[in-house]
C-alpha atoms as a PDB file:
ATOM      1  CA  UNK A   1      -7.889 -17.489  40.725  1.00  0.00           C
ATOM      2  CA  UNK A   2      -5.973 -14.063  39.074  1.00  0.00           C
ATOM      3  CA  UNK A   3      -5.601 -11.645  41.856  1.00  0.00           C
ATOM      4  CA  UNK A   4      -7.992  -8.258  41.801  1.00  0.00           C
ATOM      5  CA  UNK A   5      -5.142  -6.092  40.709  1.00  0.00           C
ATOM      6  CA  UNK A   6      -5.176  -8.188  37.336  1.00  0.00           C
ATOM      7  CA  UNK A   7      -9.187  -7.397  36.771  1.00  0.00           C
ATOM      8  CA  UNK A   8      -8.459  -4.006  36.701  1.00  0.00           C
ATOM      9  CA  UNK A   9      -8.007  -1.895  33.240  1.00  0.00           C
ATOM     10  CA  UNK A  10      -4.835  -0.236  34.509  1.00  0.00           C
ATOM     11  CA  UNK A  11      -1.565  -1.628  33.190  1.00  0.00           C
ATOM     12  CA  UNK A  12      -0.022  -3.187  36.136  1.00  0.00           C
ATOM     13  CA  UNK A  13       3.762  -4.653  36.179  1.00  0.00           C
ATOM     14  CA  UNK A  14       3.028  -7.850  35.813  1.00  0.00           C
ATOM     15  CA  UNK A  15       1.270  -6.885  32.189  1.00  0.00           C
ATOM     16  CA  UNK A  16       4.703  -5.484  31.381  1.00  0.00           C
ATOM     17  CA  UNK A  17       5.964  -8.363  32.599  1.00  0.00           C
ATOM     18  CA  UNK A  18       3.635 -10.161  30.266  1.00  0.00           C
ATOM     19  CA  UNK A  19       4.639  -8.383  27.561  1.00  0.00           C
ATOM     20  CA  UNK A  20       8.409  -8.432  27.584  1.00  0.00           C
ATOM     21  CA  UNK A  21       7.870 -12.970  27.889  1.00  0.00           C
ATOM     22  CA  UNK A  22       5.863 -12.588  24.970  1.00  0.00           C
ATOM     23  CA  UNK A  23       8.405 -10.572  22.709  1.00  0.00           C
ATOM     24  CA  UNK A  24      11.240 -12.617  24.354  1.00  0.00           C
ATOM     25  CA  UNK A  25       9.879 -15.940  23.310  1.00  0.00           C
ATOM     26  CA  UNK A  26       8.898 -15.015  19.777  1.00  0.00           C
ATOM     27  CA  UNK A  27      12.408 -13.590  19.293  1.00  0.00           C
ATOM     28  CA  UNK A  28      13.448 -16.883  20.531  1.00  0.00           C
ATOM     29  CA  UNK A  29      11.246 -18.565  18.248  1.00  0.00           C
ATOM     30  CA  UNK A  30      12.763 -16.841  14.892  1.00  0.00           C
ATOM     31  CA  UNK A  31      15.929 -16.950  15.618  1.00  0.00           C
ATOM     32  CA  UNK A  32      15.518 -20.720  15.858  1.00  0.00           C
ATOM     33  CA  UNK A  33      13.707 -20.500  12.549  1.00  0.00           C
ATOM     34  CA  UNK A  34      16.540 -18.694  11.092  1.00  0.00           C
ATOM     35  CA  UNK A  35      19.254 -20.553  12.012  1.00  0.00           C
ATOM     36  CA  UNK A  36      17.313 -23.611  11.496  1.00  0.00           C
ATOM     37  CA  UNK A  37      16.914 -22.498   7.364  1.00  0.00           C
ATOM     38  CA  UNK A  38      20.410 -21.000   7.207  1.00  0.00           C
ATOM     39  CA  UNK A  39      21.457 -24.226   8.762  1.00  0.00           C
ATOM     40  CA  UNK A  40      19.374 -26.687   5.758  1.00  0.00           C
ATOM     41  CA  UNK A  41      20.654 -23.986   2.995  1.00  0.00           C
ATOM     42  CA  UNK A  42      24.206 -24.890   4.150  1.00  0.00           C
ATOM     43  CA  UNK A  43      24.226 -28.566   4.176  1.00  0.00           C
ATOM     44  CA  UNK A  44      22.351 -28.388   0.940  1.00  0.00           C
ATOM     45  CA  UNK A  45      25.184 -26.262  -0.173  1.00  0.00           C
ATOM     46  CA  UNK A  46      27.268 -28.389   1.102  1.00  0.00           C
ATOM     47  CA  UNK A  47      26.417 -31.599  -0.478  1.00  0.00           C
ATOM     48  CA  UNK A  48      26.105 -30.338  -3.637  1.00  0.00           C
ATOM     49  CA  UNK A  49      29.563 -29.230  -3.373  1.00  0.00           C
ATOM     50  CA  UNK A  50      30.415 -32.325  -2.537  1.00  0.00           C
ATOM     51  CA  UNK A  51      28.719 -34.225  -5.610  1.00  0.00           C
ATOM     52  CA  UNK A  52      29.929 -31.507  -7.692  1.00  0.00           C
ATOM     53  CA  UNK A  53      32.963 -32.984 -10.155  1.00  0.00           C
ATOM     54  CA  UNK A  54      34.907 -29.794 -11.679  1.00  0.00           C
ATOM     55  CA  UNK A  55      36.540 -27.251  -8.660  1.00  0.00           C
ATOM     56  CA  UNK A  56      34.674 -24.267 -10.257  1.00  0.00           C
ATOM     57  CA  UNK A  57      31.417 -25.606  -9.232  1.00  0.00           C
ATOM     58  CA  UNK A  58      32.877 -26.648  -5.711  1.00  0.00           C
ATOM     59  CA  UNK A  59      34.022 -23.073  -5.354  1.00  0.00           C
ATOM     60  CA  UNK A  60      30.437 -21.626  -6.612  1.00  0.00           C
ATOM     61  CA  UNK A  61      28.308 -23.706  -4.379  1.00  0.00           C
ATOM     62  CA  UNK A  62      30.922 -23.100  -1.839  1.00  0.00           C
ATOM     63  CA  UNK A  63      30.266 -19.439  -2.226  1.00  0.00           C
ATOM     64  CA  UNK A  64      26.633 -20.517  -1.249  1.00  0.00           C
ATOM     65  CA  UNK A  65      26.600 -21.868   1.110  1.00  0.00           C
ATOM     66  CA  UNK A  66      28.493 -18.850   2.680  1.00  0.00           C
ATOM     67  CA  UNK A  67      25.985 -16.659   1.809  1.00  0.00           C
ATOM     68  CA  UNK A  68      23.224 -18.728   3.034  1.00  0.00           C
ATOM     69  CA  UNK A  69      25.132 -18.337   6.603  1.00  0.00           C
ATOM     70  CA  UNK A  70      25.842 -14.711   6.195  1.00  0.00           C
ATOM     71  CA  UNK A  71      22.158 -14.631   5.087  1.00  0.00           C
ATOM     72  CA  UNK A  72      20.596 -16.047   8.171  1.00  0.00           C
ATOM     73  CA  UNK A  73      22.972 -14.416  10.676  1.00  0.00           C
ATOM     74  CA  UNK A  74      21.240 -10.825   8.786  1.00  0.00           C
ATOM     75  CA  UNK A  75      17.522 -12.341   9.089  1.00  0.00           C
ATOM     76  CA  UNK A  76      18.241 -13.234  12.860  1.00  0.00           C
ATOM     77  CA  UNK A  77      19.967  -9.180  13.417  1.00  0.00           C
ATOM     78  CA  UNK A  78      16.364  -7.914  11.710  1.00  0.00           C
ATOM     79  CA  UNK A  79      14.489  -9.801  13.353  1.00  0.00           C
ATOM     80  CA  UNK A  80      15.402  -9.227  16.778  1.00  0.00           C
ATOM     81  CA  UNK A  81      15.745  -5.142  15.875  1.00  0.00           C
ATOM     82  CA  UNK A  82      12.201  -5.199  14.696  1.00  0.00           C
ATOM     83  CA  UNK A  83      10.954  -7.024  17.707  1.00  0.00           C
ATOM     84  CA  UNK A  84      12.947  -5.047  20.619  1.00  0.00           C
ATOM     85  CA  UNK A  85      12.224  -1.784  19.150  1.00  0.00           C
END
């Protein structure tokens, strides 16, 4: 049973409380996302590399699979600036 103080239509500390979880745990949950498609990009860079026969295409896919890293390292920085404000 929620205590009175929660029935109320003031905004009490635990609804900040509330609040703050919430924003914490999606940020949680896109960073994970993130990293978890930054981290597929890269071993798909990676392999193809890998396959690859001539060094120029080694180096190109290489270059990749860098940027898929640098790419989900600036997703994750966005993302947790737009959700904290």
């Amino acid at each position: 049973m929620a205590s009175p103080i929660l029935r109320t239509n003031h905004t009490t500390v635990f609804d900040i409380y509330r609040v703050q979880d919430n924003i914490i745990s999606n940020l949680i949950k896109h960073v994970a996302q993130a990293v978890f498609v930054g981290s597929l990009a890269t071993i798909y860079c990676h392999a193809k590399a890998m396959a690859s026969s001539s060094l120029l295409a080694k180096n190109i896919i290489i270059g990749f699979q860098f940027g898929a890293t640098f790419l989900a390292l600036n997703l994750t920085i966005f993302i947790a600036h737009s959700l904290l404000g």
